[in-house]
Protein backbone atom coordinates (compact mmCIF):
# COMPACT_ATOMS: atom_id res chain seq x y z
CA UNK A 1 7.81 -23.94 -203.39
CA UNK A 2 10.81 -26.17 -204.11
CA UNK A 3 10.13 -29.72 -204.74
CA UNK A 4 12.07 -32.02 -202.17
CA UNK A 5 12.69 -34.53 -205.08
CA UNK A 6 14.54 -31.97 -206.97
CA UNK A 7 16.05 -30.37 -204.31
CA UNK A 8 17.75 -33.75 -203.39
CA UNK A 9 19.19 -33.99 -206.90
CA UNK A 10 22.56 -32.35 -208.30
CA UNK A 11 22.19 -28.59 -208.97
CA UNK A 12 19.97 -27.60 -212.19
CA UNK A 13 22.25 -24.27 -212.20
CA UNK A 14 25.69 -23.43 -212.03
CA UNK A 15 26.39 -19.99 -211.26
CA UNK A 16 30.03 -18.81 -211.76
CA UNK A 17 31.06 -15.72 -210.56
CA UNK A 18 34.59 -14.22 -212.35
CA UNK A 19 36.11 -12.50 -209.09
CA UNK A 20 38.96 -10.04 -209.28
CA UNK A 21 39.59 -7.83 -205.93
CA UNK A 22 35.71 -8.15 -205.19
CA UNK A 23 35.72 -8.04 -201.87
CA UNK A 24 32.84 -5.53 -201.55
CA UNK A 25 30.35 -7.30 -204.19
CA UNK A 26 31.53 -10.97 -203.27
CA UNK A 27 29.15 -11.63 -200.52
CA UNK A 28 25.86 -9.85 -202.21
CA UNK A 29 26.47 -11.51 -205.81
CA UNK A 30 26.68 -15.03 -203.80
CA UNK A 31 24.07 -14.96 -201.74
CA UNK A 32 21.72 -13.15 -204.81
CA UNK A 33 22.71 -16.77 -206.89
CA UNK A 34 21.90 -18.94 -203.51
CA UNK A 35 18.51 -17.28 -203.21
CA UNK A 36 17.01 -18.15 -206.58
CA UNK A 37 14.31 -20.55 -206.43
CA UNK A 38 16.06 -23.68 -208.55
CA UNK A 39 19.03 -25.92 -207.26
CA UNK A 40 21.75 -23.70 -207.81
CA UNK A 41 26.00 -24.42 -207.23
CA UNK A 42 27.89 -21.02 -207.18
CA UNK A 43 31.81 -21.65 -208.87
CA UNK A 44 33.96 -18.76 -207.69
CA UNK A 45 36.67 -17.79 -210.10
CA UNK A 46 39.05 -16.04 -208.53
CA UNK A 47 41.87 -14.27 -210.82
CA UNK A 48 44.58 -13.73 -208.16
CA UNK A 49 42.87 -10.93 -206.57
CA UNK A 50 45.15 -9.01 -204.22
CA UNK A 51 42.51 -8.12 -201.52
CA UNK A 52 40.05 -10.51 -199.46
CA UNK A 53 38.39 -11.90 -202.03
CA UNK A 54 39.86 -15.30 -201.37
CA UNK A 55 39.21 -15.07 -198.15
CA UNK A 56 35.61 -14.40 -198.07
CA UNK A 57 35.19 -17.15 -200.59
CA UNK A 58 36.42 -19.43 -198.49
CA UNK A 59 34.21 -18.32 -195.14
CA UNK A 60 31.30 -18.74 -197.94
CA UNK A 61 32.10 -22.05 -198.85
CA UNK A 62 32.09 -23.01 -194.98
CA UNK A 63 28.91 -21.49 -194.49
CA UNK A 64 26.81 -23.42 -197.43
CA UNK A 65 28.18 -26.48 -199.92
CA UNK A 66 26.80 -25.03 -202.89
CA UNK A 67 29.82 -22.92 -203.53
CA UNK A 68 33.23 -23.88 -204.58
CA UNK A 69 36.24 -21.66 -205.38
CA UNK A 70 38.77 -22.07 -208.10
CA UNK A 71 42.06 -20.09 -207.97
CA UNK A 72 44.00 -18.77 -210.43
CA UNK A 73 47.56 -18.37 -209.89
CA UNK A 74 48.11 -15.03 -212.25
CA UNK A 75 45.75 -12.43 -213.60
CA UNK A 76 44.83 -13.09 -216.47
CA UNK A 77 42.70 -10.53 -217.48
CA UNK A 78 39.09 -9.82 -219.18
CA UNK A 79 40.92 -10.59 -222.61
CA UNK A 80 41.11 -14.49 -221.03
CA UNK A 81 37.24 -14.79 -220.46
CA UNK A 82 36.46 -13.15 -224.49
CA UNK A 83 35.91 -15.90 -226.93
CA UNK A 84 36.50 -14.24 -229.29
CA UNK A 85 40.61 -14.53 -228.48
């Protein structure tokens, strides 16, 4: 059981999600991260997907505050999330 003190607090967890034409797994991976038992925020990264992605962020972050969506304005890649670049 959450504690209302904590819950009132800002989230404990940020979840990001790296999005890229994920229109089919958008929904499930978001609402998997808002389920978890600790005061979560879910970051959408979107890397200029072509399909709905953006738009199902965005019905998302009408439906609950906890998630926010960043844009990117080109693809960048997987070789842009490596650290090792």
């Amino acid at each position: 059981m959450q504690n209302p003190a904590i819950a009132s607090v800002l989230p404990l967890v940020s979840v990001v999600i790296a999005a890229f034409n994920a229109e089919d797994s958008l929904g499930r991976a978001v609402q998997s991260a808002l389920a978890q038992k600790l005061p979560v925020e879910v970051i959408i990264v979107d890397d200029a997907s072509g399909d709905k992605t953006v738009a199902i962020a965005e019905r998302l972050m009408e439906q609950d505050p906890r998630v926010r969506l960043v844009l990117s304005e080109a693809n960048g890649g997987k070789i842009f999330s490596w650290p090792g670049k």
